[in-house]
N, C-alpha and C. Protein backbone atom coordinates (compact mmCIF):
# COMPACT_ATOMS: atom_id res chain seq x y z
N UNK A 1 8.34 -0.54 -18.18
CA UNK A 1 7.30 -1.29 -17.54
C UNK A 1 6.06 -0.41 -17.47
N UNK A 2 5.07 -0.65 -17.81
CA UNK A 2 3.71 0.22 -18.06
C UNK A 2 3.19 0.07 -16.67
N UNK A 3 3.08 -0.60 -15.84
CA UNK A 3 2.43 -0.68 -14.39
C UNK A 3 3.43 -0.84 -13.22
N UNK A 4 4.37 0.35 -12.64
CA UNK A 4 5.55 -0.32 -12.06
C UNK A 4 4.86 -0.45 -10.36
N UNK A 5 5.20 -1.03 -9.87
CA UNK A 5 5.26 -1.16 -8.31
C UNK A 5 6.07 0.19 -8.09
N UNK A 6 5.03 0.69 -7.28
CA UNK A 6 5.25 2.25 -6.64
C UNK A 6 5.42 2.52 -5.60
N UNK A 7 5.13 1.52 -4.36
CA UNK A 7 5.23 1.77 -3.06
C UNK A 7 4.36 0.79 -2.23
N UNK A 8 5.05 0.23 -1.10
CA UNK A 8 4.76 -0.77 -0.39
C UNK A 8 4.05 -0.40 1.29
N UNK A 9 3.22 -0.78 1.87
CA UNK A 9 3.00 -0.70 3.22
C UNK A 9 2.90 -2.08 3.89
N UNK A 10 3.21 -1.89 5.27
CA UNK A 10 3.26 -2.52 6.30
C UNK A 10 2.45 -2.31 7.66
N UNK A 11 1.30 -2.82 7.59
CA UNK A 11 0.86 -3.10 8.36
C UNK A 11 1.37 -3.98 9.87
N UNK A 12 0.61 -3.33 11.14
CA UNK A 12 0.83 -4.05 12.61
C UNK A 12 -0.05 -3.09 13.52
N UNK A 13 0.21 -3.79 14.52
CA UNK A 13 -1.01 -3.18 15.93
C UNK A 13 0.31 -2.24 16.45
N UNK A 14 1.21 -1.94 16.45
CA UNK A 14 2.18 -1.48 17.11
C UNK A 14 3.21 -0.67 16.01
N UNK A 15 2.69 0.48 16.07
CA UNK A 15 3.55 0.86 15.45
C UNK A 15 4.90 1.44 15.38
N UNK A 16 4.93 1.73 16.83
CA UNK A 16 6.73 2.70 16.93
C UNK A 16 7.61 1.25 17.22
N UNK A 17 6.67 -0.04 17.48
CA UNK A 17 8.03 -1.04 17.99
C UNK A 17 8.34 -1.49 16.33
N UNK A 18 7.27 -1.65 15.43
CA UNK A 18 7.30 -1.95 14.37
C UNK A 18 8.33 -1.06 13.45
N UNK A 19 7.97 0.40 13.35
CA UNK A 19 9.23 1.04 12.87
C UNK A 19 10.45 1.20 13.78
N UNK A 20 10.92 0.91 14.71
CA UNK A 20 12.25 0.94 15.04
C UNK A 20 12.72 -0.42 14.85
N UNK A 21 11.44 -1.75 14.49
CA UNK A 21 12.37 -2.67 14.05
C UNK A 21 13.06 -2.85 12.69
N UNK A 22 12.41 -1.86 12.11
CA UNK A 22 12.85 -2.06 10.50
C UNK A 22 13.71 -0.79 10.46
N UNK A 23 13.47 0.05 11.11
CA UNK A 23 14.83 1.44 11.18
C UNK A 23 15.90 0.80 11.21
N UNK A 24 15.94 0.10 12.58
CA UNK A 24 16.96 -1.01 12.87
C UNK A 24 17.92 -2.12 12.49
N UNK A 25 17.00 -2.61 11.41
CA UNK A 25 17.43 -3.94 10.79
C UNK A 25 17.56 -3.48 9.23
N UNK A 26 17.01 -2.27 8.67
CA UNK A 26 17.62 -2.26 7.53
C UNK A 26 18.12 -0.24 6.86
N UNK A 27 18.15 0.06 8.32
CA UNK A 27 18.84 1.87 8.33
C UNK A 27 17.94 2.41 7.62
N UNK A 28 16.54 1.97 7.42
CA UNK A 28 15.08 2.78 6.50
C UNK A 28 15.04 4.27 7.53
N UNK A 29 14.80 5.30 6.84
CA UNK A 29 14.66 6.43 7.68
C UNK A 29 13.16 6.34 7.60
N UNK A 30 12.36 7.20 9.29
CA UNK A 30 11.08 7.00 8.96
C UNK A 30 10.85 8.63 9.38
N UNK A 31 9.47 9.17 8.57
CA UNK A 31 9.17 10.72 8.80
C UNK A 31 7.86 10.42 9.51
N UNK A 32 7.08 10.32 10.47
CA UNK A 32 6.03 10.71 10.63
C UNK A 32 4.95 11.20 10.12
N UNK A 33 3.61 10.83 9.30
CA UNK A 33 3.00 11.02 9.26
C UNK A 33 1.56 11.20 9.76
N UNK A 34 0.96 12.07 8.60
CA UNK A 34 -0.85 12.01 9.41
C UNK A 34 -1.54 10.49 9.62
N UNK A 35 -1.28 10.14 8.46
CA UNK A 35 -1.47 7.96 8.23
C UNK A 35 -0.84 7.36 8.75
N UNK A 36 0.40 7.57 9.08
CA UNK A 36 1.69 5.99 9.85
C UNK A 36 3.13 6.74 9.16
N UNK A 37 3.98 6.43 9.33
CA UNK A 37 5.44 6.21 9.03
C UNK A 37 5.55 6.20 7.92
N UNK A 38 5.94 7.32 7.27
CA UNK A 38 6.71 7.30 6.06
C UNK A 38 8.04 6.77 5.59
N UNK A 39 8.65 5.46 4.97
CA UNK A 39 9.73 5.16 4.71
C UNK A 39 10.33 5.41 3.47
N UNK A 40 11.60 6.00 4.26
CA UNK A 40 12.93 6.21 2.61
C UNK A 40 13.43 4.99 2.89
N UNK A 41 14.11 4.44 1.63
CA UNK A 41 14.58 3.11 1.67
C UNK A 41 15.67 3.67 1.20
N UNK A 42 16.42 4.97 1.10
CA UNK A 42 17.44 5.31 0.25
C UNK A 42 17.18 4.87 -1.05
N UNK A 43 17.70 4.40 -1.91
CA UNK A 43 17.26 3.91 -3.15
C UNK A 43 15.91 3.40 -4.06
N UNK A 44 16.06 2.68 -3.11
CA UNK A 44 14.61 1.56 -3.61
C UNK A 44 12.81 2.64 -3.88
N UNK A 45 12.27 1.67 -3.66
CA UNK A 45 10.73 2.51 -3.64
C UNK A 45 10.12 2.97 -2.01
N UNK A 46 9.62 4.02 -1.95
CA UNK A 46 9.26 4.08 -0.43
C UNK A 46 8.27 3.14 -0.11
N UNK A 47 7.84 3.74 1.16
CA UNK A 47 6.75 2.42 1.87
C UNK A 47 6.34 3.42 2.92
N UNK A 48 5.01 2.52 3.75
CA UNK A 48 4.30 3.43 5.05
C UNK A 48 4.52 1.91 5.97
N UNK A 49 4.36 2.50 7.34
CA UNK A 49 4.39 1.54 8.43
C UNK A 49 3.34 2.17 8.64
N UNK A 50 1.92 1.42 8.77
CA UNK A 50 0.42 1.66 9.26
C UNK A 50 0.14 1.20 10.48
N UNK A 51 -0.71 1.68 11.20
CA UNK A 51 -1.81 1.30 12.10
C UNK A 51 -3.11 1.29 11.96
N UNK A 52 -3.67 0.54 11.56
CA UNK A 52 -5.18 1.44 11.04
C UNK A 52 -5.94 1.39 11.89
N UNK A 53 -5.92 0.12 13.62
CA UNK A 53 -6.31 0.31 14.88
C UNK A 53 -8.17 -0.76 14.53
N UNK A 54 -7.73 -1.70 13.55
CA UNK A 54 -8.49 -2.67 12.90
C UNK A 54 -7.96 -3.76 12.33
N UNK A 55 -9.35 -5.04 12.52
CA UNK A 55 -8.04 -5.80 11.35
C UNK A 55 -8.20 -5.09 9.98
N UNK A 56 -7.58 -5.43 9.45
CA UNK A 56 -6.16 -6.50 9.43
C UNK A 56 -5.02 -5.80 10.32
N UNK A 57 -4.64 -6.58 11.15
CA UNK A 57 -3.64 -5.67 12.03
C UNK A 57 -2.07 -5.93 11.17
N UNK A 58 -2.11 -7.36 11.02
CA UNK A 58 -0.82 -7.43 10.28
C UNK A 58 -0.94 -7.66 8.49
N UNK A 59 0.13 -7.14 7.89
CA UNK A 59 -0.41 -7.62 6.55
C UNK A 59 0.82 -6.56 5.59
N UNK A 60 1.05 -7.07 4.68
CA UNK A 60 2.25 -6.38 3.98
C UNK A 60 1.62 -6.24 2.25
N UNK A 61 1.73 -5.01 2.00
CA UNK A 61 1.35 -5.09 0.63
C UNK A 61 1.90 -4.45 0.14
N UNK A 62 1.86 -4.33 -1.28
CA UNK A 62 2.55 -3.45 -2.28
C UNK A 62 1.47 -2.86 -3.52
N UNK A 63 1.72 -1.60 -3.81
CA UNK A 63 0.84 -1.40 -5.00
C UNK A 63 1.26 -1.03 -6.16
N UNK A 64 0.53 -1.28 -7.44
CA UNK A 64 1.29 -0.76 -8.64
C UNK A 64 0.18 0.54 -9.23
N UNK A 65 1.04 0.91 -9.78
CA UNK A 65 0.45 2.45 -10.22
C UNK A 65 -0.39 2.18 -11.52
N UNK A 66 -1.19 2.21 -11.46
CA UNK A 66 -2.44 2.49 -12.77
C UNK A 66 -3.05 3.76 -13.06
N UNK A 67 -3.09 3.92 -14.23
CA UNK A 67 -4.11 5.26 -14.91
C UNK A 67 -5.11 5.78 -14.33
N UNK A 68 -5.90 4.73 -14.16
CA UNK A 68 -7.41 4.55 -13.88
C UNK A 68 -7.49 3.23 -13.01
N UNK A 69 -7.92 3.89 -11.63
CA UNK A 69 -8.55 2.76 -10.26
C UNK A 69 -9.67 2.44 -10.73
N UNK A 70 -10.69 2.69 -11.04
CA UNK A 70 -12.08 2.06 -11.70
C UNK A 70 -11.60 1.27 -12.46
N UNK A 71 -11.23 1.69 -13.45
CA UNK A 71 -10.95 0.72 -14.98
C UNK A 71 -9.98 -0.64 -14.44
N UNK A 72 -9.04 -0.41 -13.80
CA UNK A 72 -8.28 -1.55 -13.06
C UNK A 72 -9.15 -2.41 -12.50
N UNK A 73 -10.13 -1.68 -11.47
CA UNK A 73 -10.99 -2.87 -11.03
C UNK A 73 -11.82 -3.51 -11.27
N UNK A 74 -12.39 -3.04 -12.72
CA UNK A 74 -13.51 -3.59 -13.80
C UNK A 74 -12.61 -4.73 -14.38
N UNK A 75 -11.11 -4.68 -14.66
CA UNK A 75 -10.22 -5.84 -15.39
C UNK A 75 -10.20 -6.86 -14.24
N UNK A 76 -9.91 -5.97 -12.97
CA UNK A 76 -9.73 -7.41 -11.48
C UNK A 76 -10.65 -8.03 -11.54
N UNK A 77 -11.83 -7.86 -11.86
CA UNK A 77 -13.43 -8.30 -11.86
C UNK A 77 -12.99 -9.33 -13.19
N UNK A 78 -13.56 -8.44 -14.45
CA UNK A 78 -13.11 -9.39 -15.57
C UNK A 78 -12.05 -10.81 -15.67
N UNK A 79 -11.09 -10.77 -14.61
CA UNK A 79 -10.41 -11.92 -14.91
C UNK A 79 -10.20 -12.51 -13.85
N UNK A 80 -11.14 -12.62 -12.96
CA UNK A 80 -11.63 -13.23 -11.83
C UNK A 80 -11.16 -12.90 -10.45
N UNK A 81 -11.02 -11.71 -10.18
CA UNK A 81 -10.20 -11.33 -8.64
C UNK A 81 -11.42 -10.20 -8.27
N UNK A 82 -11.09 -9.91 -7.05
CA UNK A 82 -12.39 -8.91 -6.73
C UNK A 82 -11.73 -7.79 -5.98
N UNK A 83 -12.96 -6.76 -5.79
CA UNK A 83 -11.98 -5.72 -4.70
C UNK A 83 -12.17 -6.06 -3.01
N UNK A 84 -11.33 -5.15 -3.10
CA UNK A 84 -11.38 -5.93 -1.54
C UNK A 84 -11.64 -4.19 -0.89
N UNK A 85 -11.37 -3.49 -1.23
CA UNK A 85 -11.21 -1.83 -0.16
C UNK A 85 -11.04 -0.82 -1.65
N UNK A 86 -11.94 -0.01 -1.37
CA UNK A 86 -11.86 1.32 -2.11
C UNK A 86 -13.14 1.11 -3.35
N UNK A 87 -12.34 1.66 -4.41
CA UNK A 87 -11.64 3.17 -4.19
C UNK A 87 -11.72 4.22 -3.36
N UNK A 88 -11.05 4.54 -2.96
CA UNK A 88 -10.54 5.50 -1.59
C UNK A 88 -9.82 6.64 -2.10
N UNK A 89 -10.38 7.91 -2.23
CA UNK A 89 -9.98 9.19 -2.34
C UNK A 89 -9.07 9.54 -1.02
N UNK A 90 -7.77 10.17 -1.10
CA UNK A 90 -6.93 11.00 -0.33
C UNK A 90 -6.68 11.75 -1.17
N UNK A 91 -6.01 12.39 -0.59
CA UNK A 91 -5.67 14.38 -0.52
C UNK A 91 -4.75 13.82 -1.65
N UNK A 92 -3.74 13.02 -1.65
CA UNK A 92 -2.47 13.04 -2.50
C UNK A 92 -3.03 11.82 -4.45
N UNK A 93 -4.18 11.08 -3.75
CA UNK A 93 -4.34 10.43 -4.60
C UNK A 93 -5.72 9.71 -4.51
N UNK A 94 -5.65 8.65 -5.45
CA UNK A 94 -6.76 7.42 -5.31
C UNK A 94 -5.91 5.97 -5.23
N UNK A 95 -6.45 5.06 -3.81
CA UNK A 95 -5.95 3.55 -4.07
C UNK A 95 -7.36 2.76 -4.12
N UNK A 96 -7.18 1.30 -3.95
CA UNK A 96 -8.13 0.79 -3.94
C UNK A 96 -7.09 -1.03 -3.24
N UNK A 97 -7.49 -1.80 -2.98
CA UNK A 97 -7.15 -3.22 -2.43
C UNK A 97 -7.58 -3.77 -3.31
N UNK A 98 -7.45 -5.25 -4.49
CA UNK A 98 -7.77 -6.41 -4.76
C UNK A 98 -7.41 -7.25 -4.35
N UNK A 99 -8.29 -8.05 -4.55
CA UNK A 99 -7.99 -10.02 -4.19
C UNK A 99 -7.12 -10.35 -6.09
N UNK A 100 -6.35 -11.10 -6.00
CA UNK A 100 -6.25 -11.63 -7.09
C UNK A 100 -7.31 -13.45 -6.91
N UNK A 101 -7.68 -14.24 -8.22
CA UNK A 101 -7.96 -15.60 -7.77
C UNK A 101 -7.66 -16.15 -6.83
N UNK A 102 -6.11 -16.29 -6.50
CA UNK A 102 -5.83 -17.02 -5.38
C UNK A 102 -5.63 -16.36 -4.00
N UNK A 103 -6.44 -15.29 -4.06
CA UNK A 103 -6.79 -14.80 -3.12
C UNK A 103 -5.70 -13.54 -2.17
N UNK A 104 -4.58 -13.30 -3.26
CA UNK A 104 -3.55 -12.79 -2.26
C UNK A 104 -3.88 -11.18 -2.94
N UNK A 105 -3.61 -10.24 -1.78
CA UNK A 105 -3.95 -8.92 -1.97
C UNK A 105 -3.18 -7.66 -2.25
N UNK A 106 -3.44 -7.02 -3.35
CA UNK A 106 -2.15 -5.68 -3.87
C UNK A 106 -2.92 -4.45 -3.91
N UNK A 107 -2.08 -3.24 -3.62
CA UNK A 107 -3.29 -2.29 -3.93
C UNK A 107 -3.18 -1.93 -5.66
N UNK A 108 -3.92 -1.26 -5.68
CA UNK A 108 -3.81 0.06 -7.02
C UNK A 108 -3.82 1.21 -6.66
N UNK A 109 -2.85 1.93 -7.22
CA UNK A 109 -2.45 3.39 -7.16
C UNK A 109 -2.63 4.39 -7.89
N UNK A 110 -3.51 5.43 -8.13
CA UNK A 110 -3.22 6.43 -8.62
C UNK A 110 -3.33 7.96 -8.35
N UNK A 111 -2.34 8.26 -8.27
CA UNK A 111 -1.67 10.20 -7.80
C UNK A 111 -2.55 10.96 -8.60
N UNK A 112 -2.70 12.30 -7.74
CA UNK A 112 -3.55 12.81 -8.18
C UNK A 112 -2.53 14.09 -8.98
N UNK A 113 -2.64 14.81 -10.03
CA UNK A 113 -1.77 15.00 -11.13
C UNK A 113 -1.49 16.56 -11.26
C-alpha cells in the first residue's frame, strides 16, 4: 500500500476520563505525553488521546503517511477538498488536516527522517 494509515487520534475536553475509558474497554496501554496520551494498541497502529483545550473538543481522526505534506495538499486542492490545519511542523515530524468534498476530515503525515 503506497499511503498506509499510520496513526489515529482522539480527541475530547477530558482527557484522563477519556483515556481510562478506552484503557478500560479495550486494555490500550497509555504513556503520557508532552501533546496527550500516547496509545499502544498492542498490535494494531498507535493513536494519541488529545486535549487541545479548543474546539474541536470532540473528533476522531486518522492519518495516512505521505512523502510530501505540501504536495498532498496541492492534490486535496486539485480534486476538490481543502485544508483545514497546517502544515504544522513538530519536533518528530510534519501533519497537516484536510476536508475531503464531503466534507469529512483526515490528517497527513510526514516523519521527519
Amino acid at each position: 500500500m503506497p499511503n498506509p494509515v499510520c496513526f489515529f487520534e482522539i480527541g475530547c475536553a477530558d482527557a484522563p476520563a477519556t483515556q481510562a475509558f478506552y484503557a478500560g474497554l479495550f486494555d490500550w496501554k497509555m504513556d503520557p505525553g508532552p501533546t496527550g496520551a500516547m496509545i499502544d494498541t498492542g498490535e494494531g497502529i498507535g493513536g494519541q488521546i488529545n486535549s487541545l483545550g479548543h474546539e474541536p473538543h470532540q473528533y476522531v481522526t486518522f492519518y495516512v503517511a505521505v512523502d510530501d505534506v505540501a504536495a498532498s495538499i496541492a492534490k486535496v486542492q486539485e480534486l476538490g477538498g481543502k485544508l483545514i490545519v497546517g502544515p504544522v511542523p513538530i519536533p518528530i515530524g510534519t501533519f497537516a488536516w484536510i476536508a475531503d468534498p464531503g466534507g469529512n476530515v483526515i490528517g497527513l503525515w510526514k516523519a521527519n527522517s
